[in-house]
Protein backbone atom coordinates (compact mmCIF):
# COMPACT_ATOMS: atom_id res chain seq x y z
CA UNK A 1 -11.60 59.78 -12.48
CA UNK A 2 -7.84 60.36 -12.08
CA UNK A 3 -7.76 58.05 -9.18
CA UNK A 4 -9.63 55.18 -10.88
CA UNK A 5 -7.50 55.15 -14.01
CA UNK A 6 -4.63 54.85 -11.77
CA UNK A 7 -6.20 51.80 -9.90
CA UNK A 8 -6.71 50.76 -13.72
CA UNK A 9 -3.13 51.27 -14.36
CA UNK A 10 -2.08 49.43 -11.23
CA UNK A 11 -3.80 46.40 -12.39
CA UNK A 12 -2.51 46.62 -16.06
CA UNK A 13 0.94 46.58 -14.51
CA UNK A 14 -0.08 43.91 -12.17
CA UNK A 15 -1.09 41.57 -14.98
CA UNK A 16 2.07 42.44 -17.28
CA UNK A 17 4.24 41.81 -14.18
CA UNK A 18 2.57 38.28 -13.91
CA UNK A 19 2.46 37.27 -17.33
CA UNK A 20 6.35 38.27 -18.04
CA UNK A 21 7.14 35.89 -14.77
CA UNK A 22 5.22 33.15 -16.26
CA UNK A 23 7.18 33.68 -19.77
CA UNK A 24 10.39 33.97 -18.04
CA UNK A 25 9.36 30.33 -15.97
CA UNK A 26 8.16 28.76 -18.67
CA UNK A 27 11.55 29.59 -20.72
CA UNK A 28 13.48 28.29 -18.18
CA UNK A 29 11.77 25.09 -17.62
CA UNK A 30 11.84 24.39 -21.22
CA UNK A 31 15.99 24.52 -21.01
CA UNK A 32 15.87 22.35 -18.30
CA UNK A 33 13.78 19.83 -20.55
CA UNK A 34 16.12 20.23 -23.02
CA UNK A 35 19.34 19.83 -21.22
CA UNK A 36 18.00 16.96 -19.36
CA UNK A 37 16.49 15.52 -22.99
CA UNK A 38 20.55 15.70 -24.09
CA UNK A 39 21.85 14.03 -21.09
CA UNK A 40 18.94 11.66 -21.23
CA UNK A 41 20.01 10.93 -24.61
CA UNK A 42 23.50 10.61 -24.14
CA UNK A 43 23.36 8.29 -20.79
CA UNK A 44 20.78 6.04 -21.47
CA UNK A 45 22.81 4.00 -23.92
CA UNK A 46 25.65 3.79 -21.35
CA UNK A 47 23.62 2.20 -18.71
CA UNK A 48 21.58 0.28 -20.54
CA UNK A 49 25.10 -1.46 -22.17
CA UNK A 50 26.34 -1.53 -18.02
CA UNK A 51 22.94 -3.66 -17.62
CA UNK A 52 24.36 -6.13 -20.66
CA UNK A 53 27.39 -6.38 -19.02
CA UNK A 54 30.19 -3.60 -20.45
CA UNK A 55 31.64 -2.08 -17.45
CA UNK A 56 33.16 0.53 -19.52
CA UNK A 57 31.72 3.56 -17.94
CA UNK A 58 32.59 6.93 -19.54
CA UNK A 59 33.36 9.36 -16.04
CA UNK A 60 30.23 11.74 -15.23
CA UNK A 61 30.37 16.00 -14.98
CA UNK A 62 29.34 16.84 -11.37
CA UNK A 63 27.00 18.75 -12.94
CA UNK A 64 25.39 15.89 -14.48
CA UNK A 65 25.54 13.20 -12.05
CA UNK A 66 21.96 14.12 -10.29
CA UNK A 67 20.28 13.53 -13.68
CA UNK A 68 22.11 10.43 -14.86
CA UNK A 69 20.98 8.83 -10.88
CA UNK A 70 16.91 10.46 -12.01
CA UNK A 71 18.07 7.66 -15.49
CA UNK A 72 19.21 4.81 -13.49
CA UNK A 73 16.51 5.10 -10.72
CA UNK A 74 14.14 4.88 -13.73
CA UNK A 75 15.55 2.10 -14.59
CA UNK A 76 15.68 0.52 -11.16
CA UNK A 77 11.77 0.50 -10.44
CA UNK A 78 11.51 -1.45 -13.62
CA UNK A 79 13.66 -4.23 -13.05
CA UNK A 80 14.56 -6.92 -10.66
CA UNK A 81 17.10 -9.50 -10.05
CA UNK A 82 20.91 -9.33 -11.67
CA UNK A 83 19.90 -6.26 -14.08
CA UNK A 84 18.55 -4.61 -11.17
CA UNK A 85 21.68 -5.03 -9.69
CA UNK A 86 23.48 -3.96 -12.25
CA UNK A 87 21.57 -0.93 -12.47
CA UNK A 88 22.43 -0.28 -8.83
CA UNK A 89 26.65 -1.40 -8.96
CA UNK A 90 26.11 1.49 -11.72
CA UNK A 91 24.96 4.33 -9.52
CA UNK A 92 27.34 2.98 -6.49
CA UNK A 93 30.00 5.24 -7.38
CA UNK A 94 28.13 8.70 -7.74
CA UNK A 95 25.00 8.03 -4.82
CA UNK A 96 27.28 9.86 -2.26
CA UNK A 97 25.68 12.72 -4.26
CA UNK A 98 22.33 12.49 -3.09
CA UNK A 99 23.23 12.61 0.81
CA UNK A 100 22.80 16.02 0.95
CA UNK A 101 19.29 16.27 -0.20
CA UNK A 102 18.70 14.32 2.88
CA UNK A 103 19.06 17.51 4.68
CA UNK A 104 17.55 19.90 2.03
CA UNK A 105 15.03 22.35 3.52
CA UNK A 106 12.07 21.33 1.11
CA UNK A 107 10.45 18.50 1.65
CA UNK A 108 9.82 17.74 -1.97
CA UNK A 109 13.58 17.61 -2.20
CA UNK A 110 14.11 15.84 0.76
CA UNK A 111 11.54 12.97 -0.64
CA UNK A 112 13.15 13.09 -4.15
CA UNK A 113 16.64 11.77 -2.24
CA UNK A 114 14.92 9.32 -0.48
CA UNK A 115 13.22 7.83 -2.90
CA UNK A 116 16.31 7.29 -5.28
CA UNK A 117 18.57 6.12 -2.36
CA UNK A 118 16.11 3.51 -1.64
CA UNK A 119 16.03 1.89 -4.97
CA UNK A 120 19.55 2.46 -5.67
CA UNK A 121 21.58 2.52 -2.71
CA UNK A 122 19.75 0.99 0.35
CA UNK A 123 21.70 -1.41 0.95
CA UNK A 124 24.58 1.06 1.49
CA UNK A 125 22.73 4.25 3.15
CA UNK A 126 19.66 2.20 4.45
CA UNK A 127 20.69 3.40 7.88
CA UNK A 128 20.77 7.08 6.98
CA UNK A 129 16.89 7.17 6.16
CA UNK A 130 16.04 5.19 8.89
CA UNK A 131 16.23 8.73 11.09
CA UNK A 132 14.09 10.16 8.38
CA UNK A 133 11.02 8.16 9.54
CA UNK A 134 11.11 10.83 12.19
CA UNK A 135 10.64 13.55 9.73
CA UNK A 136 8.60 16.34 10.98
CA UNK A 137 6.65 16.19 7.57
CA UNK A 138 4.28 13.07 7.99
CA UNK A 139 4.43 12.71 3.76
CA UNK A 140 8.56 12.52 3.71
CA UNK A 141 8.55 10.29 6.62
CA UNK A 142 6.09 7.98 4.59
CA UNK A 143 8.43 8.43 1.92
CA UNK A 144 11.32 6.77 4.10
CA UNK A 145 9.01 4.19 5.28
CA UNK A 146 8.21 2.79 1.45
CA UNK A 147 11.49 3.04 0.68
CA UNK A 148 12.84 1.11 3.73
CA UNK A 149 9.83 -1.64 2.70
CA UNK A 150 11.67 -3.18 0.66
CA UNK A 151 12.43 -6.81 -0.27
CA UNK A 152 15.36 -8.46 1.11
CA UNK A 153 15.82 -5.98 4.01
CA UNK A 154 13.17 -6.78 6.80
CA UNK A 155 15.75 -5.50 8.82
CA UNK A 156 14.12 -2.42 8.82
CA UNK A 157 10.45 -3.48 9.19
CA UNK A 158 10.75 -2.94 12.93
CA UNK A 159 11.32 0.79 12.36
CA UNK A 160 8.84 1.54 9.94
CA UNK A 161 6.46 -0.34 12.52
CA UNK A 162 7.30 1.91 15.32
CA UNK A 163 6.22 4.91 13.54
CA UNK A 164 2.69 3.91 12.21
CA UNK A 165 0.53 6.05 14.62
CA UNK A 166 2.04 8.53 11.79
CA UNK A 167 0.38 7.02 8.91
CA UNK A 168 -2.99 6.76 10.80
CA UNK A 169 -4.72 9.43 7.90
CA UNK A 170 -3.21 7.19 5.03
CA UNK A 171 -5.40 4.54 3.51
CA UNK A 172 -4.81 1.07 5.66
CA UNK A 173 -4.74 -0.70 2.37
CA UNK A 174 -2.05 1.27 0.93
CA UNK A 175 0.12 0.69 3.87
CA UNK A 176 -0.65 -2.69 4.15
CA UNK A 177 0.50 -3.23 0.44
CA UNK A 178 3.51 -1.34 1.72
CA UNK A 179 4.54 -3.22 4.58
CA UNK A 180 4.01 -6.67 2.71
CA UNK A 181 6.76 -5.11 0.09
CA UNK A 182 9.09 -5.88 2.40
CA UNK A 183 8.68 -9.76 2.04
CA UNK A 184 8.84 -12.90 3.87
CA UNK A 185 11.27 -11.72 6.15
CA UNK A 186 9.25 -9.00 7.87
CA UNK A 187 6.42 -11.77 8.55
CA UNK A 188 7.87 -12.53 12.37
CA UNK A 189 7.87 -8.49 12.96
CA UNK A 190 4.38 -7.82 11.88
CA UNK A 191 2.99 -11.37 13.89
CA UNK A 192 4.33 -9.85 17.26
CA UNK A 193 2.83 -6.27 15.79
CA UNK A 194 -0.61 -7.71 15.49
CA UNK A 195 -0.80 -9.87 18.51
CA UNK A 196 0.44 -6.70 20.68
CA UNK A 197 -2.48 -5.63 22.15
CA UNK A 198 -0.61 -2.13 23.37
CA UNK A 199 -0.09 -1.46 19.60
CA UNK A 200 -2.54 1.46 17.84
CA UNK A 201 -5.27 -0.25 15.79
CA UNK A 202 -5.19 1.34 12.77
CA UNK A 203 -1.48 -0.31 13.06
CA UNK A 204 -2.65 -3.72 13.82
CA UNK A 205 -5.05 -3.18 11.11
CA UNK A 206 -2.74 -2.57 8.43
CA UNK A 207 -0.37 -5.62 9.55
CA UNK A 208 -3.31 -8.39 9.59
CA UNK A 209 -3.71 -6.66 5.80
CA UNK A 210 -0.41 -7.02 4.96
CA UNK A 211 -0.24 -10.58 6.41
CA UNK A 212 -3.33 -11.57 4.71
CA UNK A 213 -1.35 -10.50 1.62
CA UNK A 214 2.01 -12.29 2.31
CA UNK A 215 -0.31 -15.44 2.97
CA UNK A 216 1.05 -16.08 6.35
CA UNK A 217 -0.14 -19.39 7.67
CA UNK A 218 1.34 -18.78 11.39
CA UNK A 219 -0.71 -15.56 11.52
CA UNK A 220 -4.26 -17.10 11.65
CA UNK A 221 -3.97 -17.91 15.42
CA UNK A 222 -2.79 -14.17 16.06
CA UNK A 223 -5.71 -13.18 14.24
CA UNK A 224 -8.32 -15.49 15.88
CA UNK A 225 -7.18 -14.33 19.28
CA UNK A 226 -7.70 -10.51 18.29
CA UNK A 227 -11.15 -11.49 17.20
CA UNK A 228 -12.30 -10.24 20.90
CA UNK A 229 -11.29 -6.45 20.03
CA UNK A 230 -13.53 -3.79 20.22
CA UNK A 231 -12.62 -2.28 17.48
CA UNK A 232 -15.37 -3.62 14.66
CA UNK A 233 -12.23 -2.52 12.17
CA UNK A 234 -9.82 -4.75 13.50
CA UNK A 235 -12.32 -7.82 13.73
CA UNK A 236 -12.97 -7.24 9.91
CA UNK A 237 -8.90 -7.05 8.92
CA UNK A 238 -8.77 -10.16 11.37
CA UNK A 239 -11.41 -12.16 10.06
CA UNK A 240 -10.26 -11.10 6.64
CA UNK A 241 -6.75 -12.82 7.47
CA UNK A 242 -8.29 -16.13 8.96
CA UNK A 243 -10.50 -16.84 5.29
CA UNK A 244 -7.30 -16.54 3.24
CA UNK A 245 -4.48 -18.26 5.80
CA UNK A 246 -7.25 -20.24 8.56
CA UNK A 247 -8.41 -23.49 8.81
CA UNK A 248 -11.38 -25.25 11.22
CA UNK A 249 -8.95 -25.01 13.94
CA UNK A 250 -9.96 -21.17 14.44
CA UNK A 251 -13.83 -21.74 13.19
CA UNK A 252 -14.73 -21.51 17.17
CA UNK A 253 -13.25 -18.08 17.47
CA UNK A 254 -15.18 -17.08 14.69
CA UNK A 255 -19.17 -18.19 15.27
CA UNK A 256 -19.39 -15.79 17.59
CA UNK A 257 -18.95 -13.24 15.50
CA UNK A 258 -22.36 -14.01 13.83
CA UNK A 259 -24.39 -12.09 16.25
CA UNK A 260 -21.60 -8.94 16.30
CA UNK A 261 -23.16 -5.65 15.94
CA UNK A 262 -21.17 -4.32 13.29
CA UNK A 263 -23.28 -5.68 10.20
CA UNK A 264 -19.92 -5.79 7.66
CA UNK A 265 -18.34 -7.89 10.60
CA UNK A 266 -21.66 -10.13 10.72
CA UNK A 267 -20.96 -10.56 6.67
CA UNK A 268 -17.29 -11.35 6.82
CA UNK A 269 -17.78 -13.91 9.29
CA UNK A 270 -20.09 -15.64 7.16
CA UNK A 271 -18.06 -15.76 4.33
CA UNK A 272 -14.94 -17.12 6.31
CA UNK A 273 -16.94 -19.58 8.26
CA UNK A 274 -18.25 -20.97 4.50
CA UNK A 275 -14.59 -21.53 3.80
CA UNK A 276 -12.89 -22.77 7.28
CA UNK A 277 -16.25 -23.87 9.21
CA UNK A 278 -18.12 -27.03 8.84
CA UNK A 279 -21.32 -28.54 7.53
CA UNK A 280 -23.09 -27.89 10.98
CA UNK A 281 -22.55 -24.49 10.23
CA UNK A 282 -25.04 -24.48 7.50
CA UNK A 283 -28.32 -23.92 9.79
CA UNK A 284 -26.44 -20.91 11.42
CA UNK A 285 -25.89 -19.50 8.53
CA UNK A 286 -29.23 -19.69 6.71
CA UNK A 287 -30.59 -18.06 10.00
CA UNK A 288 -28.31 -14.98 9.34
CA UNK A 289 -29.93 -14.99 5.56
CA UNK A 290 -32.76 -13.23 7.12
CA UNK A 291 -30.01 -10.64 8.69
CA UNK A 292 -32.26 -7.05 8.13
CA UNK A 293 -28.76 -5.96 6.44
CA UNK A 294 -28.90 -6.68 2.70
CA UNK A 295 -24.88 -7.07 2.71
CA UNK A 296 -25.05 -10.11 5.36
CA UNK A 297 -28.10 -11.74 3.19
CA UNK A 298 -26.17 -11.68 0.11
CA UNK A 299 -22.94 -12.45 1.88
CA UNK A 300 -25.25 -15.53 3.49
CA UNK A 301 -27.00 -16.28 0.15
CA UNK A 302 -23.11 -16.99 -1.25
CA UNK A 303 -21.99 -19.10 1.35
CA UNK A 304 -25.49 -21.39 0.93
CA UNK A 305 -24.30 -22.16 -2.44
CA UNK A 306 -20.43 -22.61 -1.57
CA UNK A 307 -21.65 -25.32 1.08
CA UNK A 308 -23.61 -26.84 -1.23
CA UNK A 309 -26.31 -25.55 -0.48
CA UNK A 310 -28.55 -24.74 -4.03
CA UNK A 311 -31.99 -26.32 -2.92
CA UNK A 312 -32.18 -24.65 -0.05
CA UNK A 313 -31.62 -21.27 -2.33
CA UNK A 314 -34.01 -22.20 -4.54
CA UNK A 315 -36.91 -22.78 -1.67
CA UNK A 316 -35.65 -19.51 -0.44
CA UNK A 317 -35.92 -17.85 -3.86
CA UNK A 318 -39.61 -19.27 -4.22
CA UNK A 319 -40.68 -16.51 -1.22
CA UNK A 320 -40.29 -12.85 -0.70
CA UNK A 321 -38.35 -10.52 1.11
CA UNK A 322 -34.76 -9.65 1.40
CA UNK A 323 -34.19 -13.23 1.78
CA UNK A 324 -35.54 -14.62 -1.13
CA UNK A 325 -33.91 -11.57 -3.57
CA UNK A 326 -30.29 -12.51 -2.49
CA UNK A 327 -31.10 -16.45 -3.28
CA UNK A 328 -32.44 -15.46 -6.84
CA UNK A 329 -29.41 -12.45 -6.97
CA UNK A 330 -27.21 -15.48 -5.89
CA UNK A 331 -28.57 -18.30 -8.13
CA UNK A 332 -28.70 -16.08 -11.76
CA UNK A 333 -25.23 -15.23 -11.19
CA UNK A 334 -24.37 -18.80 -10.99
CA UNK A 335 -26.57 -19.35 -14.31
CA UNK A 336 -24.55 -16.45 -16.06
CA UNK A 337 -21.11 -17.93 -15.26
């Protein structure tokens, strides 16, 4: 008995011990929010008068200056052009601050420096995160790579390029919304990325999405010569890239691709060949309608009607099978529009 009220004591003393941390936390953060709620207060005026154009800046306590950068960066993300710029002539004099957290043992920390030095300061200290793509936590590195993605510097697309094997868990459609951040300028980098055939896929996948996105005309030949991959993922991103920046002059490399064995290949290269092919692709096509997959019929059913093709849909939707349910699928949507 003695032994299990002391086990029952323990615990008591356990839970007290926990719940007076949690007070004591909780306490603190709320200062913090306050403190930064004052200085938010206080500092938001000033730099939003800076962005109208008084350069009458009031100096900042050291102790302050890391919050009043957390203001301006807030502002930063939201703007663009001259008050951007403002925003950032602003912060010029007191981003020296955030060098150190470059350095700083946590990783969260590390990120949080990164990420305000590359709206506010790249430019300036561009070079100093390019070393942090090498991070040996994969999630700050990817942190330097946004914020080196950035328009107006493709300088720095090459780097972020060299390090994608370490994104290779990250969604290829985040990254390639990443990469095309970066602008016109990185579209020679990622060309010679996606024609390298030494380069990781998942790499040359992302590029071909993020050319595809900066509508890169001189990237559909790139693509149509990757078309022979192997890799039923990187036929898909290429063929993706040919429908939005191709023309007939890469519908050859394509037909092939209407007998691949990845079915979500065998329905992208219908829907490009509808859009860069030619009427004597119509009777290839309306073969593939009787594909067995139900994602090439309806992808085949579509193309039917974008080539003009509604009376062959509708003799199609007079039988049964797969075929005849993506005509009629096909030919009520077109009534609904």
């Amino acid at each position: 008995m003695t032994g299990l009220l002391a086990v029952v004591g323990a615990l008591v003393a356990i839970n007290v011990a926990f719940a007076v941390v949690v007070i004591m936390l909780r306490i603190r953060s709320n200062v913090r929010a306050r403190r930064f709620g004052r200085i938010e207060a206080r500092w938001e005026p000033v730099i939003i008068g800076y962005i109208g154009g008084d350069d009458e800046v009031p100096p900042v306590p050291e102790k302050e200056v890391r919050h009043v950068l957390e203001i301006a960066g807030r502002f930063a993300r939201r703007l663009r052009g001259p008050d951007r710029e403002r925003v950032q002539k602003f912060s010029a004099p007191l981003v020296g601050a955030l060098l150190d957290g470059l350095t700083e043992r946590s990783p969260e920390k590390r990120s949080a420096a990164i990420e305000l030095l590359g709206v506010l300061a790249l430019e300036q200290h561009g070079d100093r995160i390019v070393p942090i793509l090498d991070d040996p936590v994969p999630r700050v590195s990817l942190v330097a790579a946004r914020a080196l993605s950035n328009p107006g510097y493709p300088q720095y697309t090459a780097a972020v390029l060299e390090r994608m094997h370490r994104y290779s868990t990250w969604s290829s459609s985040l990254m390639s919304s990443m990469l095309a951040e970066a602008g016109a300028g990185a579209r020679a980098d990622l060309r010679r990325y996606l024609g390298d055939e030494t380069r990781p896929v998942f790499g040359r996948v992302v590029v071909a999405g993020s050319l595809r996105l900066l509508s890169d005309p001189e990237s559909a030949t790139i693509a149509a010569d990757a078309l022979d991959s192997n890799d039923p993922d990187l036929v898909l991103s290429c063929l993706r890239l040919i429908d939005v920046v191709g023309s007939q002059t890469h519908a050859n490399a394509v037909r092939p691709l209407l007998d691949h064995s990845a079915f979500f290949v065998r329905a992208e290269t219908v829907t490009v060949l509808s859009h860069v092919g030619a009427p004597s692709d119509v009777p290839a096509i309306a073969r593939m309608i009787h594909d067995d997959s139900p994602w090439v019929a309806i992808r085949c059913a579509r193309a039917l009607l974008t080539l003009g093709q509604r009376h062959m849909l509708q003799d199609l939707a007079a039988g049964v099978g797969l075929a005849a349910d993506s005509a009629r699928e096909v030919l009520h949507g077109e009534e609904l529009r």
